[in-house]
Protein backbone atom coordinates (compact mmCIF):
# COMPACT_ATOMS: atom_id res chain seq x y z
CA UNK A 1 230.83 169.23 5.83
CA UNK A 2 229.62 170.96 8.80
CA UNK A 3 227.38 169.09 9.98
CA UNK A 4 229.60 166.51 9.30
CA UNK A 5 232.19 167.74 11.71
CA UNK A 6 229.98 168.64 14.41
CA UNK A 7 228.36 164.73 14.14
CA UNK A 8 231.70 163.87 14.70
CA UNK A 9 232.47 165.73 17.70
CA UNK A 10 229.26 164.79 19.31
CA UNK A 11 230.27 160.97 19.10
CA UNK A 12 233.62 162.31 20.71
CA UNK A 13 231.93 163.70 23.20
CA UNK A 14 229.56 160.86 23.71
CA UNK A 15 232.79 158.25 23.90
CA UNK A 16 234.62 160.52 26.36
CA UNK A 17 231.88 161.04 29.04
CA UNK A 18 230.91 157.24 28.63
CA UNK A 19 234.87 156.13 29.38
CA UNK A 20 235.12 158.89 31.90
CA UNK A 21 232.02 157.40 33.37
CA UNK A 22 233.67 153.83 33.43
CA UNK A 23 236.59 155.80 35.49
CA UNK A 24 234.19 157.20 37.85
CA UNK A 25 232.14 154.15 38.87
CA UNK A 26 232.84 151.82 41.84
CA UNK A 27 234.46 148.87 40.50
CA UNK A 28 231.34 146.18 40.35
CA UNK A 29 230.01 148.97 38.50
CA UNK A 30 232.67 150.35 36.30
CA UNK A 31 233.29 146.50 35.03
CA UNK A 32 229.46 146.65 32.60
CA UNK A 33 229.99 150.54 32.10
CA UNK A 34 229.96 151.97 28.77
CA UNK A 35 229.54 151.20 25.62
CA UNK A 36 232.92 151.13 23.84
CA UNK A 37 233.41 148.78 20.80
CA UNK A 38 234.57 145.04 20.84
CA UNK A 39 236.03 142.81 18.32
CA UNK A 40 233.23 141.46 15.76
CA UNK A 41 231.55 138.91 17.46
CA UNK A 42 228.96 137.03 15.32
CA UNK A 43 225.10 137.96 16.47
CA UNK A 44 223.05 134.19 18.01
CA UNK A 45 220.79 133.40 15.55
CA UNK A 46 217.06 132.51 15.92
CA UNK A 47 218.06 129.15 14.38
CA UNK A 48 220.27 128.11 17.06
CA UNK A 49 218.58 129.81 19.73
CA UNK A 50 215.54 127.38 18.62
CA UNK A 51 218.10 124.19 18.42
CA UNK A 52 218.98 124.95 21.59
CA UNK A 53 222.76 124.95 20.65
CA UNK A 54 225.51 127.04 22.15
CA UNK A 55 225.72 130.73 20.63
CA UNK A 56 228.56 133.32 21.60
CA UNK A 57 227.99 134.94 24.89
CA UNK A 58 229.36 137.28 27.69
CA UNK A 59 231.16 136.10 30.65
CA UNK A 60 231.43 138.57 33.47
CA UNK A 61 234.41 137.97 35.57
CA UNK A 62 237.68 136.14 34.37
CA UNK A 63 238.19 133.92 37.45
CA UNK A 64 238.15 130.12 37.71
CA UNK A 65 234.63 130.09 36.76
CA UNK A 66 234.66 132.66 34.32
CA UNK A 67 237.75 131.13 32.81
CA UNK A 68 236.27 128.28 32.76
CA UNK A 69 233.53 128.70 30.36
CA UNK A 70 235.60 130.56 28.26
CA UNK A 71 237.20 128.08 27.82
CA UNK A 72 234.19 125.64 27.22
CA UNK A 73 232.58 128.23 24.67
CA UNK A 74 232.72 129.50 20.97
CA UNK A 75 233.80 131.80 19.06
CA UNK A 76 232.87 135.50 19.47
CA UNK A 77 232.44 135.15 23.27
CA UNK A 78 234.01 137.92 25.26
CA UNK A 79 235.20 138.42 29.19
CA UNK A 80 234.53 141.54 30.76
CA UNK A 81 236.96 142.08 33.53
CA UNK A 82 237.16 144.62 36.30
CA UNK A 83 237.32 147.84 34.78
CA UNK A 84 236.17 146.52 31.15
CA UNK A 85 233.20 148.47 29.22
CA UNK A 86 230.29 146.54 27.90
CA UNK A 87 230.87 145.72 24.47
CA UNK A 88 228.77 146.01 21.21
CA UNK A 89 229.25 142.15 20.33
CA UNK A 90 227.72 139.95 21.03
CA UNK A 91 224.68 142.04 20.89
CA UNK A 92 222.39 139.10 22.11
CA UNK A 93 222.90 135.69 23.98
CA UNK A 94 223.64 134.97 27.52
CA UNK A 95 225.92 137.04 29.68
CA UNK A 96 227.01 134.74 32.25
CA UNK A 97 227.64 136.89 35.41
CA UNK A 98 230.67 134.65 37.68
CA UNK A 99 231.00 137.65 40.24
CA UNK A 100 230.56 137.19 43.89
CA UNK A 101 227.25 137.97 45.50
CA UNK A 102 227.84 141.53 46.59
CA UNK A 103 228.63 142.41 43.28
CA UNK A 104 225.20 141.26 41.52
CA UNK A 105 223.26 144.77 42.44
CA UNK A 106 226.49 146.86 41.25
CA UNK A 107 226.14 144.36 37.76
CA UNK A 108 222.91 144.38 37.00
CA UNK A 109 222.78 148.21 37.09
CA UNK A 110 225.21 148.65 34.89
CA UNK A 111 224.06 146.14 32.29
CA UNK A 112 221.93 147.90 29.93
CA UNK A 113 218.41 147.78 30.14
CA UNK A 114 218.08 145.68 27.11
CA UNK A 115 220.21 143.18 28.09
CA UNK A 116 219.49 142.59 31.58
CA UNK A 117 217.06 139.74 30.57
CA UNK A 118 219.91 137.53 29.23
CA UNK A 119 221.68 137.92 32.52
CA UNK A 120 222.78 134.24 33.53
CA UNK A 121 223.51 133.99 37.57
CA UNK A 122 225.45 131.14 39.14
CA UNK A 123 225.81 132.13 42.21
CA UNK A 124 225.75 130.09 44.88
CA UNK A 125 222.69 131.07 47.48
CA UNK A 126 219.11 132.26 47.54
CA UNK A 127 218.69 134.59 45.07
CA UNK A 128 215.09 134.85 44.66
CA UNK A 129 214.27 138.18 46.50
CA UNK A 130 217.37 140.29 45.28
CA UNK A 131 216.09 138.95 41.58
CA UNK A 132 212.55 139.90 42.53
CA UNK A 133 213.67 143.41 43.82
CA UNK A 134 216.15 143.77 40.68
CA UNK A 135 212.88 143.12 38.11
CA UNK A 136 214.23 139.94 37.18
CA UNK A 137 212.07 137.23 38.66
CA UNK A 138 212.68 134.87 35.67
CA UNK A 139 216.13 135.20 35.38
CA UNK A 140 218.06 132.43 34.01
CA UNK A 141 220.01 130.08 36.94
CA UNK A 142 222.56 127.71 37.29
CA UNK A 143 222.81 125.62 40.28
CA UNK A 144 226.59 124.95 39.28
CA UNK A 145 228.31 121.60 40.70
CA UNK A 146 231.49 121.92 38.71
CA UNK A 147 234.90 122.29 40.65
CA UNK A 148 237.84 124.18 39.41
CA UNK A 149 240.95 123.67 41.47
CA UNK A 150 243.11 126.27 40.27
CA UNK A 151 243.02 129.23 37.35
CA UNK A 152 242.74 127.44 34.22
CA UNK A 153 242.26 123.84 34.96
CA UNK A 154 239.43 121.79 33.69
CA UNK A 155 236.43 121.86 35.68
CA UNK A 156 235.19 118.43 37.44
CA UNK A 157 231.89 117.23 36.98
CA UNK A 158 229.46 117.10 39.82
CA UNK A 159 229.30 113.50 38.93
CA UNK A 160 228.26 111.47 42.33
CA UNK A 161 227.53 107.73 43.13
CA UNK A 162 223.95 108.33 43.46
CA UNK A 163 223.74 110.58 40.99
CA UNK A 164 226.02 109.33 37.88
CA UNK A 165 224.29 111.88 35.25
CA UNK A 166 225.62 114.89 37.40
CA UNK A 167 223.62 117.56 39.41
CA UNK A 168 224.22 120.94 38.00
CA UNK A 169 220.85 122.39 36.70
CA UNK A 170 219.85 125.31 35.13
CA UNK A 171 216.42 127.22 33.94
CA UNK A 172 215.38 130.11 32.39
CA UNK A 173 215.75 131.81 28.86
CA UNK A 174 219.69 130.64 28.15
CA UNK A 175 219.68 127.44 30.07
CA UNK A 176 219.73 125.16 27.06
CA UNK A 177 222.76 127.46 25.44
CA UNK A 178 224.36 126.79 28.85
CA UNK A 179 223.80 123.21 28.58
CA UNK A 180 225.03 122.90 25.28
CA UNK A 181 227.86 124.65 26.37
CA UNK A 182 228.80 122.17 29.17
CA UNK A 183 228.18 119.80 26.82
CA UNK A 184 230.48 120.52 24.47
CA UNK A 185 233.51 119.74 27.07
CA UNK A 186 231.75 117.09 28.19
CA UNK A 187 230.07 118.30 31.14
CA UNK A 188 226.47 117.55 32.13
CA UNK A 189 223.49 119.50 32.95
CA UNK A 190 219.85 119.46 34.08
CA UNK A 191 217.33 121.93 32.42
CA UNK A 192 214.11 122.16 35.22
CA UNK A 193 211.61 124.54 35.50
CA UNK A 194 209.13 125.31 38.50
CA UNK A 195 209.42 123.64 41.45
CA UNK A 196 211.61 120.72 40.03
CA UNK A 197 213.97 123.50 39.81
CA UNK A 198 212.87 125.01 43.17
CA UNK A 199 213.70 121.19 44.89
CA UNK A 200 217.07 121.28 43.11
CA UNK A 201 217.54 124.86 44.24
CA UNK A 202 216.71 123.63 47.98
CA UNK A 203 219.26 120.91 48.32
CA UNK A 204 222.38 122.93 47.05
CA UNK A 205 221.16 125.25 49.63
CA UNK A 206 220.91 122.85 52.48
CA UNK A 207 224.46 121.83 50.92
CA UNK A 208 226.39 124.57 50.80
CA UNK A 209 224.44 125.70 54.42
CA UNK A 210 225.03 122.63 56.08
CA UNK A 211 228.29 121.31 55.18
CA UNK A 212 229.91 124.88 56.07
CA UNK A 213 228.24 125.52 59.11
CA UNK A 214 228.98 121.93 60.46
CA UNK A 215 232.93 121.90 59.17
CA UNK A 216 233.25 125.75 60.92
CA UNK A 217 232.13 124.14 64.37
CA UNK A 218 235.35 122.11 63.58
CA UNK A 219 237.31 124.36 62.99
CA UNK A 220 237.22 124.65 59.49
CA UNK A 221 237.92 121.08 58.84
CA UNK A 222 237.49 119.75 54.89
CA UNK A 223 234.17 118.75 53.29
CA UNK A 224 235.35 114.91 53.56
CA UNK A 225 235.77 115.06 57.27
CA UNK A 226 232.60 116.89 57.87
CA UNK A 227 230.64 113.92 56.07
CA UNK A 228 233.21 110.96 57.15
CA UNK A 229 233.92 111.97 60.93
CA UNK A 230 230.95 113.96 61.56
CA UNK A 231 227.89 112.49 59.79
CA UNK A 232 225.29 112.73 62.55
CA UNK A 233 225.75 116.04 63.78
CA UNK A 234 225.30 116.88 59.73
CA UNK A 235 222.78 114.54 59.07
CA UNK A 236 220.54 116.30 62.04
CA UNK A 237 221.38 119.58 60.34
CA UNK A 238 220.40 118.65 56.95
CA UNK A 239 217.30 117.04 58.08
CA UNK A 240 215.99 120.53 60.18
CA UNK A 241 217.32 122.68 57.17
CA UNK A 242 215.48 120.39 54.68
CA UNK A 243 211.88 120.26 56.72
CA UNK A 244 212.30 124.22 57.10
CA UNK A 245 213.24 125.05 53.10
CA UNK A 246 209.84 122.66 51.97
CA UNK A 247 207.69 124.41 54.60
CA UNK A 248 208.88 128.03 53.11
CA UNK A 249 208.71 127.27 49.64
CA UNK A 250 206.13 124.64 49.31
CA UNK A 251 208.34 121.83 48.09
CA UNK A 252 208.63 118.67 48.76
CA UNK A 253 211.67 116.85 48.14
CA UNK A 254 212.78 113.25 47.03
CA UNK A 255 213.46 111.03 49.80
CA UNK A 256 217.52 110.35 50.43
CA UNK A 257 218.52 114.30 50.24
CA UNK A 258 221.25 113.13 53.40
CA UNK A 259 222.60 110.39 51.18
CA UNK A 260 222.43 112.38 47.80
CA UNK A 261 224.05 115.92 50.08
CA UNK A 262 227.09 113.42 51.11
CA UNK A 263 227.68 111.41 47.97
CA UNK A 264 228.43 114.92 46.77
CA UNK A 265 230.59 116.05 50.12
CA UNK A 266 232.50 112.92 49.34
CA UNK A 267 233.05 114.28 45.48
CA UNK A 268 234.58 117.31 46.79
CA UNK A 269 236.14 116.47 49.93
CA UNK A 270 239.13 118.18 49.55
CA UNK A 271 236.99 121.82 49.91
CA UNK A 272 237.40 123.44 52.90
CA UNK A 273 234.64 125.32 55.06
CA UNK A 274 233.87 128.40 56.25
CA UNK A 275 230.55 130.36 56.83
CA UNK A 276 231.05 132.73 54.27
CA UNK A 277 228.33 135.22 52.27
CA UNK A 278 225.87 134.84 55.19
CA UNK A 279 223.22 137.14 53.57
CA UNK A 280 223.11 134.90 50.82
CA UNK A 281 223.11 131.62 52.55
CA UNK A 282 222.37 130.32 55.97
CA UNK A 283 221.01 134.08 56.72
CA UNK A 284 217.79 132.90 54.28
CA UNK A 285 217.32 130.13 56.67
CA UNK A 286 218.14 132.66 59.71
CA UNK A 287 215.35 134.83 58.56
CA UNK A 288 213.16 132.10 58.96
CA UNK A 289 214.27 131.77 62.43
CA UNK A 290 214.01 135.16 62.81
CA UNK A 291 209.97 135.31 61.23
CA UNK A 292 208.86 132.57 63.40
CA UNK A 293 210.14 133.54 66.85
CA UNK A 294 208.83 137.56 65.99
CA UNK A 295 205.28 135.66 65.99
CA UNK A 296 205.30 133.36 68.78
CA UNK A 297 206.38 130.03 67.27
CA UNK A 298 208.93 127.98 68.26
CA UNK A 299 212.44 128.17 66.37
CA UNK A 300 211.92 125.81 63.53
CA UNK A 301 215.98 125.62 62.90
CA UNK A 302 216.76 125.37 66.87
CA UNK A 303 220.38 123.42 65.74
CA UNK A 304 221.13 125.70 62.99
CA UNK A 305 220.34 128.88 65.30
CA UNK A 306 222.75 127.47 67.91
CA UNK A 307 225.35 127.13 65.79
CA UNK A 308 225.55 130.32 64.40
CA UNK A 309 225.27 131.63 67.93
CA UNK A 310 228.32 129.52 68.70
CA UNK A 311 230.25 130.53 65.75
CA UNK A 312 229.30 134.14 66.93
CA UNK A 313 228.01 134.75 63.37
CA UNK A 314 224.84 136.03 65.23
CA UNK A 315 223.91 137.06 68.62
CA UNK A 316 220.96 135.27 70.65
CA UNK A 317 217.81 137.55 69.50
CA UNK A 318 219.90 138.98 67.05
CA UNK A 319 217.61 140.26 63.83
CA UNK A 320 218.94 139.93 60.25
């Protein structure tokens, strides 16, 4: 009975220090800390791993995207919100990290070793070196084209005139369970691997990169007037992004990435823009900049270098 007892308080113990830790952490970290208990959650099985069929999964972070696929999922899958310790259950299956970028480091540490190979990102961005630094190099991504207006409405396709069977695309470990999930609401999406995923990867990029930058030198004007009112100042932009991405990853991409890069401005041209997350996005193609000039080339991104400059997101000569 003893030894009972003093099993008992150990556990105690254990539970204490682990919820005191939770306390303690910053908050990207304190949201994965822990270990406390969950509601049952049933475990994926092999079989539908193998079928390639949805299984109950962890969503980190409850906001429009994280809401989102709750709301597309199954039963057993849980949300781990600011502050939230990592549950027992689901003990396998994707966990689907919706966080901004700053918060992936502060995440993946706090995951458990175990489970950091089911980590899902769909972040928007380059993530390749953080992943490589983090030990995850063939972590499973989403290149997400799904827009959610507001907190809890139904997410719209990334469904586009010249591409009718939608864009998003995902690889890795859990992209078919993601797949089945957004197909289970209807949703579509692309499972690639190598560089067909590495071209797809590219062109949300240049996307994301282009559009912003183009619709800040406007003063923040929508995605719809950037690709109705200024189409060849974007087009140029795309086009110099697009040459420098193939040349640094060894891609080559489809011809009509300008007409297939609007078709989708035009799906979302209420979004506004904003240079936002520059690390993450046109600071990859910066660094590029950055690499060539520090060896006595010529900028290969002189337009996309200006316009920075003239934003005053970097300095001339600047170093990132």
């Amino acid at each position: 009975r003893s030894s009972t007892s003093a099993h008992t308080r150990q556990i105690q113990r254990s539970r204490s220090t682990s919820n005191m830790f939770a306390l303690l952490l910053p908050p990207a970290l304190s949201l994965l800390a822990g270990s406390a208990p969950s509601p049952a959650a049933p475990r994926a099985g092999r079989g539908a791993r193998m079928a390639g069929g949805d299984v109950p999964s962890i969503i980190v972070g409850g906001g429009r995207i994280g809401s989102a696929l709750k709301e597309l999922g199954v039963e057993g899958d849980v949300v781990l919100r600011r502050g939230d310790a990592f549950p027992a259950a689901p003990a396998s299956g994707p966990i689907y990290v919706t966080t901004r970028n700053d918060d992936l480091a502060g995440v993946v540490a706090a995951t458990p070793p175990e489970r950091r190979q089911d980590l899902v990102f769909l972040q928007n961005g380059m993530l390749g070196e953080f992943l490589e630094e983090q030990g995850l190099p063939d972590a499973t991504q989403v290149l997400l084209y799904l827009a959610v207006a507001k907190l809890g409405e139904p997410p719209i396709d990334g469904i586009t005139d010249t591409n009718p069977d939608g864009l998003t695309t995902a690889k890795g470990r859990w992209a078919e369970a993601f797949r089945a999930r957004l197909a289970g609401g209807g949703l579509t999406c692309h499972v690639k691997q190598g560089d067909e995923y590495t071209k797809a990867m590219l062109e949300k990029h240049v996307w994301i990169c282009a559009f912003m930058v183009t619709g800040a030198l406007h003063g923040g004007v929508t995605v719809g007037e950037v690709e109705s009112a200024h189409a060849s100042q974007l087009r140029a932009l795309v086009d110099e992004l697009c040459a420098a991405g193939e040349a640094a990853l060894g891609v080559r991409l489809e011809p009509g990435a300008f007409e297939r890069l609007a078709a989708y401005g035009r799906s979302v041209a209420h979004f506004p823009t904003a240079v936002k997350e520059f690390e993450w996005r046109n600071g990859w193609f910066h660094k590029i900049s950055q690499r060539a000039l520090a060896e006595g080339r010529p900028d290969p991104l002189p337009l996309h270098t200006a316009a920075l400059q003239e934003l005053g997101v970097v300095k001339e000569g600047a170093r990132v």
